[in-house]
Structures are given as structure tokens and as C-alpha cells.
C-alpha atoms as a PDB file:
ATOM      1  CA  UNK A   1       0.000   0.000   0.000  1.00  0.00           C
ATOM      2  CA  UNK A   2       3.233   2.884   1.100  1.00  0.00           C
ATOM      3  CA  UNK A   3       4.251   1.978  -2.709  1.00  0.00           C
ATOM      4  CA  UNK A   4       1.455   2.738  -4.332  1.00  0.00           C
ATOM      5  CA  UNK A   5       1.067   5.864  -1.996  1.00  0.00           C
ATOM      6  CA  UNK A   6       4.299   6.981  -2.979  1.00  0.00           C
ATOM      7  CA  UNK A   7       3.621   6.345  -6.796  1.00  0.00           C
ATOM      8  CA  UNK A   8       0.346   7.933  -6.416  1.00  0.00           C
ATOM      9  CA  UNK A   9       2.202  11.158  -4.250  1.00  0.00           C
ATOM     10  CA  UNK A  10       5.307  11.607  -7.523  1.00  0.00           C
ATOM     11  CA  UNK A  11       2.659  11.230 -10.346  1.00  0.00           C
ATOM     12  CA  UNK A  12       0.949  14.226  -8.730  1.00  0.00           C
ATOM     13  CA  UNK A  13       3.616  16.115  -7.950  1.00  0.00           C
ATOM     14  CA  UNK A  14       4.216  18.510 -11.337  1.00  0.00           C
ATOM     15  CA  UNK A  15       7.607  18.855 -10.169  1.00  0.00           C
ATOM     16  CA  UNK A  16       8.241  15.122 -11.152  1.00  0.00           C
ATOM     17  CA  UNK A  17       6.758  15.818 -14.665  1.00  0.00           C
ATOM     18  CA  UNK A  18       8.802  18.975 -14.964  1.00  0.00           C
ATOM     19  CA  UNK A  19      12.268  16.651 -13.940  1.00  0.00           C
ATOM     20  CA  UNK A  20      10.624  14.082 -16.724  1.00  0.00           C
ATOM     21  CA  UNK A  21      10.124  16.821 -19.391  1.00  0.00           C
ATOM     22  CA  UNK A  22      13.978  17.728 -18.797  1.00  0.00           C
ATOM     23  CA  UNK A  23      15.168  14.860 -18.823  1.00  0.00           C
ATOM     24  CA  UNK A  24      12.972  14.165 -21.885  1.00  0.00           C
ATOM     25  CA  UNK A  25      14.439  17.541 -23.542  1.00  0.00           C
ATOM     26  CA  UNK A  26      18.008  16.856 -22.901  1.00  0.00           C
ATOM     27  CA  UNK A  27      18.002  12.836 -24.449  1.00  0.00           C
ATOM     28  CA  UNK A  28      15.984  14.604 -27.270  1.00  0.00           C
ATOM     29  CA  UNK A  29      18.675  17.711 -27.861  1.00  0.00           C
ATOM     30  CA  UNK A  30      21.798  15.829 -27.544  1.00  0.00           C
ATOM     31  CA  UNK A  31      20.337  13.116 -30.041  1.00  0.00           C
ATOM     32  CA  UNK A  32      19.233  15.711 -32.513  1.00  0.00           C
ATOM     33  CA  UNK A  33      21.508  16.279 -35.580  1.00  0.00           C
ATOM     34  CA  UNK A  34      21.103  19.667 -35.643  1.00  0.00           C
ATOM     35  CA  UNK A  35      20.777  20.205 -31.391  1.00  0.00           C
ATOM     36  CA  UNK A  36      17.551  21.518 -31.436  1.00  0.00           C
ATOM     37  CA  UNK A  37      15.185  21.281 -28.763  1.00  0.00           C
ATOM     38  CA  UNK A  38      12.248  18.991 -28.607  1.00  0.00           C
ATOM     39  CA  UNK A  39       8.679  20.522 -30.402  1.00  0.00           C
ATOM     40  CA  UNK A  40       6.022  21.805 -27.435  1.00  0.00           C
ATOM     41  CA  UNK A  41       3.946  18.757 -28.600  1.00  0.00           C
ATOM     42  CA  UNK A  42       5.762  16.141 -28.073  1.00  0.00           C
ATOM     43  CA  UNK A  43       6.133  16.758 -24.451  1.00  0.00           C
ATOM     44  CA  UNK A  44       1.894  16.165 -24.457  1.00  0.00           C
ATOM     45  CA  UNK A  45       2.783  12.999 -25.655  1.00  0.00           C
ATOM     46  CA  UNK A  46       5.914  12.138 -23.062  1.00  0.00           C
ATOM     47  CA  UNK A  47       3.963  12.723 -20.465  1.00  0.00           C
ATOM     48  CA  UNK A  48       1.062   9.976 -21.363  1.00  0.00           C
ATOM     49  CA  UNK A  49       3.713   7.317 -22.025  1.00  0.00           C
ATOM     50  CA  UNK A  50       5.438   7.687 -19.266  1.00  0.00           C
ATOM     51  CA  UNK A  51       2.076   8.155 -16.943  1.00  0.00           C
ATOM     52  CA  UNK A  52       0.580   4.827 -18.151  1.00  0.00           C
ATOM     53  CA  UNK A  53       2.607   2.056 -16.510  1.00  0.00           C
ATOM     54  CA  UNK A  54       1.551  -0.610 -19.265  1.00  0.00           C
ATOM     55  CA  UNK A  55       3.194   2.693 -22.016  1.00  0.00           C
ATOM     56  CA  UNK A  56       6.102   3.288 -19.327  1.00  0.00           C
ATOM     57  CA  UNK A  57       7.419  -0.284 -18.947  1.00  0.00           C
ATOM     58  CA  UNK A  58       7.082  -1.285 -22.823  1.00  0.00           C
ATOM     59  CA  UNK A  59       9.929   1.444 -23.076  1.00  0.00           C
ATOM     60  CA  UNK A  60      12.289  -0.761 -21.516  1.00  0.00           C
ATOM     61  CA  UNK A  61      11.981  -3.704 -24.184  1.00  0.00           C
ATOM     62  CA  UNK A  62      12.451  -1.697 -27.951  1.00  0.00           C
ATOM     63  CA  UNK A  63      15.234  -0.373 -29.563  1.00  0.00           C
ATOM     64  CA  UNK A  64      13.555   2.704 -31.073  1.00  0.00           C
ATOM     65  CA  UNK A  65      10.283   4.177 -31.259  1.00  0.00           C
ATOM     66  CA  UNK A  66       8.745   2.072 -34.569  1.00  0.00           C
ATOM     67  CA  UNK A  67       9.286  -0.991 -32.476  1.00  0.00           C
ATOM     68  CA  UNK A  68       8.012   0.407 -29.092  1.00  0.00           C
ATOM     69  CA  UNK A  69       4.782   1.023 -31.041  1.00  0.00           C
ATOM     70  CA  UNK A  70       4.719  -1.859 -33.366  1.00  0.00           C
ATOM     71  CA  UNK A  71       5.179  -4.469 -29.771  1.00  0.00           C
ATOM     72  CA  UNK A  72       1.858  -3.108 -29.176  1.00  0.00           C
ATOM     73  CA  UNK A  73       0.099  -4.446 -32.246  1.00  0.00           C
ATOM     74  CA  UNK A  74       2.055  -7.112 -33.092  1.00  0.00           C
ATOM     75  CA  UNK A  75       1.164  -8.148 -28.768  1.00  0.00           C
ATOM     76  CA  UNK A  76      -2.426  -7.852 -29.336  1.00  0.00           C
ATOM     77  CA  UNK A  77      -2.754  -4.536 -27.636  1.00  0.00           C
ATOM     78  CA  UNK A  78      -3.758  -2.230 -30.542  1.00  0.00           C
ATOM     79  CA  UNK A  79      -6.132  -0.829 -28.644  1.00  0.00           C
ATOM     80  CA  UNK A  80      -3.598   0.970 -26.310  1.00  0.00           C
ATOM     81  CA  UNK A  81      -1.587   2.530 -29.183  1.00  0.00           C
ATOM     82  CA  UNK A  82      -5.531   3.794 -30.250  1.00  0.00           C
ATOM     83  CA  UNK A  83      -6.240   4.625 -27.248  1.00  0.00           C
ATOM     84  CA  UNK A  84      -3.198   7.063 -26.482  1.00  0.00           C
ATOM     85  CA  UNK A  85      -4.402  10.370 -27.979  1.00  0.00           C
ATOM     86  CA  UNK A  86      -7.126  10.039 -25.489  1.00  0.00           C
ATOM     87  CA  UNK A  87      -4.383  10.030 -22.931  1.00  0.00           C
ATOM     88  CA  UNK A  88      -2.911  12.789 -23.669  1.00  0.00           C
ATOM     89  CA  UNK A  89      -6.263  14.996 -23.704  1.00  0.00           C
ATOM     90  CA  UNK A  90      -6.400  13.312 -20.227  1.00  0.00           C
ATOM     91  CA  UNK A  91      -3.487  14.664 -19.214  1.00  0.00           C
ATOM     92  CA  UNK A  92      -3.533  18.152 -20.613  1.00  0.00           C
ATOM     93  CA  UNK A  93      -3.896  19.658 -16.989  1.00  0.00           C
ATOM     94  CA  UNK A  94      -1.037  18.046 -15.560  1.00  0.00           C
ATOM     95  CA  UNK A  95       1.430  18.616 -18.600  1.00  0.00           C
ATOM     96  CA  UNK A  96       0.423  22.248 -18.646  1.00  0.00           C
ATOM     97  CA  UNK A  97       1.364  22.770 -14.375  1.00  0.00           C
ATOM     98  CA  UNK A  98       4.925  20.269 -15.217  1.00  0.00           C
ATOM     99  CA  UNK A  99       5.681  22.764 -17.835  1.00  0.00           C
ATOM    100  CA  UNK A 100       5.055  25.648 -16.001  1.00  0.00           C
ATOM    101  CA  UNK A 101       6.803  23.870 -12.846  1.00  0.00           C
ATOM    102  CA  UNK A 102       9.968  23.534 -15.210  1.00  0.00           C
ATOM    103  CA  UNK A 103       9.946  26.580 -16.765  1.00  0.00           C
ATOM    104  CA  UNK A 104       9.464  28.884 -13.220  1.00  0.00           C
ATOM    105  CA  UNK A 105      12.582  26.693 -12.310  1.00  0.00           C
ATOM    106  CA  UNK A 106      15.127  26.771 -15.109  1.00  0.00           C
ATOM    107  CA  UNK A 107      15.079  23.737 -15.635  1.00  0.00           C
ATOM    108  CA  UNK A 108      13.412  24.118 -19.610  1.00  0.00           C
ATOM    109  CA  UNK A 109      12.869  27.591 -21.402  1.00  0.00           C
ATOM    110  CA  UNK A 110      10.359  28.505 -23.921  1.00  0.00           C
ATOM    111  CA  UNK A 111      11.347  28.853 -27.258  1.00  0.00           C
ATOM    112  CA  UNK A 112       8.140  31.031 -28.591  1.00  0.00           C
ATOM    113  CA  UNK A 113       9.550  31.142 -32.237  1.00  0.00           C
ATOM    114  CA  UNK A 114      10.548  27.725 -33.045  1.00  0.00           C
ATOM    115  CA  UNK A 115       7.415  25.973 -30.349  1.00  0.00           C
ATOM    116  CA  UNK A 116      10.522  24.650 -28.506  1.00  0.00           C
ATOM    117  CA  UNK A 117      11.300  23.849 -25.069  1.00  0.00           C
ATOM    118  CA  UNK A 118      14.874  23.792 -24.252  1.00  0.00           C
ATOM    119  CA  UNK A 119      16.487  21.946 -21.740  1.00  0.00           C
ATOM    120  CA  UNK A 120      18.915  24.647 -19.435  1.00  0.00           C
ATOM    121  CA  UNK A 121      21.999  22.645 -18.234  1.00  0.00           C
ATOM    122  CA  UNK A 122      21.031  22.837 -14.096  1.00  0.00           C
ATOM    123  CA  UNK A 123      24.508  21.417 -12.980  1.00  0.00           C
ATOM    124  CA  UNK A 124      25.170  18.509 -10.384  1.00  0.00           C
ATOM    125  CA  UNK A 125      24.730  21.235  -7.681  1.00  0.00           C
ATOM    126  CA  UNK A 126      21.167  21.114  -8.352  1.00  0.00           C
ATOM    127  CA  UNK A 127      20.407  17.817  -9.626  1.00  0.00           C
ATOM    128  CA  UNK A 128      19.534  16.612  -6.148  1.00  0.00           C
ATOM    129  CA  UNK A 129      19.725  13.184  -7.883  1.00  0.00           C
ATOM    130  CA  UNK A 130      20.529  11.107  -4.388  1.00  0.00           C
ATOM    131  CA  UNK A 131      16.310  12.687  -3.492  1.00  0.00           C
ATOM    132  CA  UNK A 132      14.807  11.156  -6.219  1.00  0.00           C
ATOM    133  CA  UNK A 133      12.954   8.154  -5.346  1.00  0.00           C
ATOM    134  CA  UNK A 134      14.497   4.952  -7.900  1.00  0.00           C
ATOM    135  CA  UNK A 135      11.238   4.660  -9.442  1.00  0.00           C
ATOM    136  CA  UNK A 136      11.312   8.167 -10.066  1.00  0.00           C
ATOM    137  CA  UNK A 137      14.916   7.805 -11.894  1.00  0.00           C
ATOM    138  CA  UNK A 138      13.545   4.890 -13.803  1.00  0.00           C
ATOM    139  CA  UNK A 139      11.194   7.673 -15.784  1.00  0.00           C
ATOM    140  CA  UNK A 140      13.612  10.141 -16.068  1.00  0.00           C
ATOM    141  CA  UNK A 141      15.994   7.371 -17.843  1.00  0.00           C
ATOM    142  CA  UNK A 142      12.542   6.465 -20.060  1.00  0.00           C
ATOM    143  CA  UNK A 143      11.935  10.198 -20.658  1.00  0.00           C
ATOM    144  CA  UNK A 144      15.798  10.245 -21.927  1.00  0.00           C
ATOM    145  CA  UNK A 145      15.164   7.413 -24.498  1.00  0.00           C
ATOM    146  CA  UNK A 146      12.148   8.631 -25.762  1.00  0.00           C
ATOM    147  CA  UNK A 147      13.901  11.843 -26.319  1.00  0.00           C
ATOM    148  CA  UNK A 148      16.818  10.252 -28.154  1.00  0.00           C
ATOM    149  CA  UNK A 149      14.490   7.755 -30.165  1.00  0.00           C
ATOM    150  CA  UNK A 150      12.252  10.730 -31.074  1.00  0.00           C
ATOM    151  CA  UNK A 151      15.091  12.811 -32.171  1.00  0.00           C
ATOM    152  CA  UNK A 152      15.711  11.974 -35.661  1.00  0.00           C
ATOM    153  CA  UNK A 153      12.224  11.577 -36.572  1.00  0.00           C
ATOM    154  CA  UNK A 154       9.606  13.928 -37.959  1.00  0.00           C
ATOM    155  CA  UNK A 155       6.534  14.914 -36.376  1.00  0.00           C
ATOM    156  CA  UNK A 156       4.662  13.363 -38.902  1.00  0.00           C
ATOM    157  CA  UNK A 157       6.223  10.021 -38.428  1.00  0.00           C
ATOM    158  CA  UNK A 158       5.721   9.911 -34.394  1.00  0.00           C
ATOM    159  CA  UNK A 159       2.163  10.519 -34.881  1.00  0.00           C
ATOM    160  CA  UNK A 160       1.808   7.721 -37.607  1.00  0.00           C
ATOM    161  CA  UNK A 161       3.557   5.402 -35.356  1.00  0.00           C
ATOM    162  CA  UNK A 162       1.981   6.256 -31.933  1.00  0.00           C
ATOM    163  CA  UNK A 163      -1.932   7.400 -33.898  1.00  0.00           C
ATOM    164  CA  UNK A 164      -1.495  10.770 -32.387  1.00  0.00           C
ATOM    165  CA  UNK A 165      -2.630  13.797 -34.070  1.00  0.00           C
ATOM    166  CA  UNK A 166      -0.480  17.101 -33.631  1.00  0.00           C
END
């Protein structure tokens, strides 16, 4: 029951989804040929996968983001990868508050021109790494690799593959 308390406590803490959005930011930017930051929109999107623990743990088990989303059909659970749009209309509240959350604390900036948000390089100093809980650092690791496997792809492609619309 303290477990699913404490799971329950992070996932409604916006200063979790603002450490996932960074982290998400950062794996996306470094991966990116040309550096840039990830689009706004795809942070909508982060934040369902990693929010929806049967989305979250699938992470762990693909290579790249075509096979994260083809496991689901080819596993029998189309209906997940049709129901994830959904999701992230679910989710709009808490995305909006993890964004503002990150942005009031340096952790991401708003690019208004490109639709950007950049990941701001917060140091060790203020990483606070040793507080985060290791379930916690387990999403921040899957908001990383969704960052890097989104990188080189086009927006288009992400929302063929994950039957989003942008």
C-alpha cells in the first residue's frame, strides 16, 4: 500500500513531470543532428507514455520508437496505441502545471519562435539526484530514451507510429 502511496504522491507532484520533461528535452537535444530542442507537442505525448505504466514499462523492451509502437500491435494490444491520444487529452492539466513547474525553475525555457522547449543545463549542484525516489529515476531514464528515439524523426512520423494527431 506505502508503494502505491508513494507512486500515487510523484505522479501528482508537477515537479516530477517537470524533472521528466527535462530529462525528456536533454536525451531529445543531444540526439538531434542539428541540437535543437524537442517541439512543445511532443512533451503532451511524453507525459502519457510515461504516466501509463503498461506505455512506461514497454519502453524498456524496444530499440527505437517504430518498435516500441509496433510491440503493441504485433502483442495484441492495438487498442492501447488507439487509445493514447485520449491520454494525452487526459493529461492536458497536468502537462500544462509540469511545464510551467519547469519553466518557473530553469530547468526548460520557452522557445516562442521555433514551439521549442529547451532543456537549461542545471549542474550537479542542483540535480539533487541522491532525493529522487528509484522509481522516479527509472522515468527520467525512459523520458531520456524517448527523447533520443524521437530525435531523428519527424513529427509526422511519431504521430503515424503512436496514432497521435499534432
Amino acid at each position: 500500500m506505502a508503494i502505491l502511496l508513494d507512486e500515487y504522491n510523484e505522479w501528482n507532484n508537477p515537479v516530477v513531470g517537470a524533472y521528466l520533461l527535462w530529462r525528456f528535452s536533454s536525451g531529445y537535444a543531444n540526439a538531434h543532428p542539428e541540437h535543437l530542442a524537442p517541439p512543445l507537442l511532443l512533451h503532451f505525448v511524453v507525459v502519457a507514455l510515461l504516466r501509463g505504466r503498461v506505455y512506461s514499462d514497454a519502453i524498456d523492451h524496444a530499440l527505437s520508437l517504430h518498435a516500441y509502437a509496433a510491440k503493441f500491435v504485433t502483442g495484441g494490444y492495438a487498442d492501447k496505441i488507439e487509445a493514447l491520444h485520449g491520454k494525452v487529452q487526459s493529461h492536458l492539466p497536468y502537462t500544462m502545471q509540469s511545464i510551467d513547474m519547469a519553466i518557473s525553475r530553469c530547468i526548460l525555457a520557452l522557445d516562442v519562435d521555433g514551439a521549442r522547449l529547451v532543456p537549461l543545463d542545471i549542474g550537479k549542484q542542483k540535480r539533487g539526484s541522491g532525493a529522487l525516489s528509484r522509481s522516479v529515476q527509472r522515468l527520467g531514464n525512459r523520458a531520456e530514451k524517448l527523447g533520443k528515439w524521437m530525435a531523428p524523426l519527424e513529427l509526422s512520423t511519431i504521430a503515424l507510429d503512436l496514432g497521435v494527431k499534432f
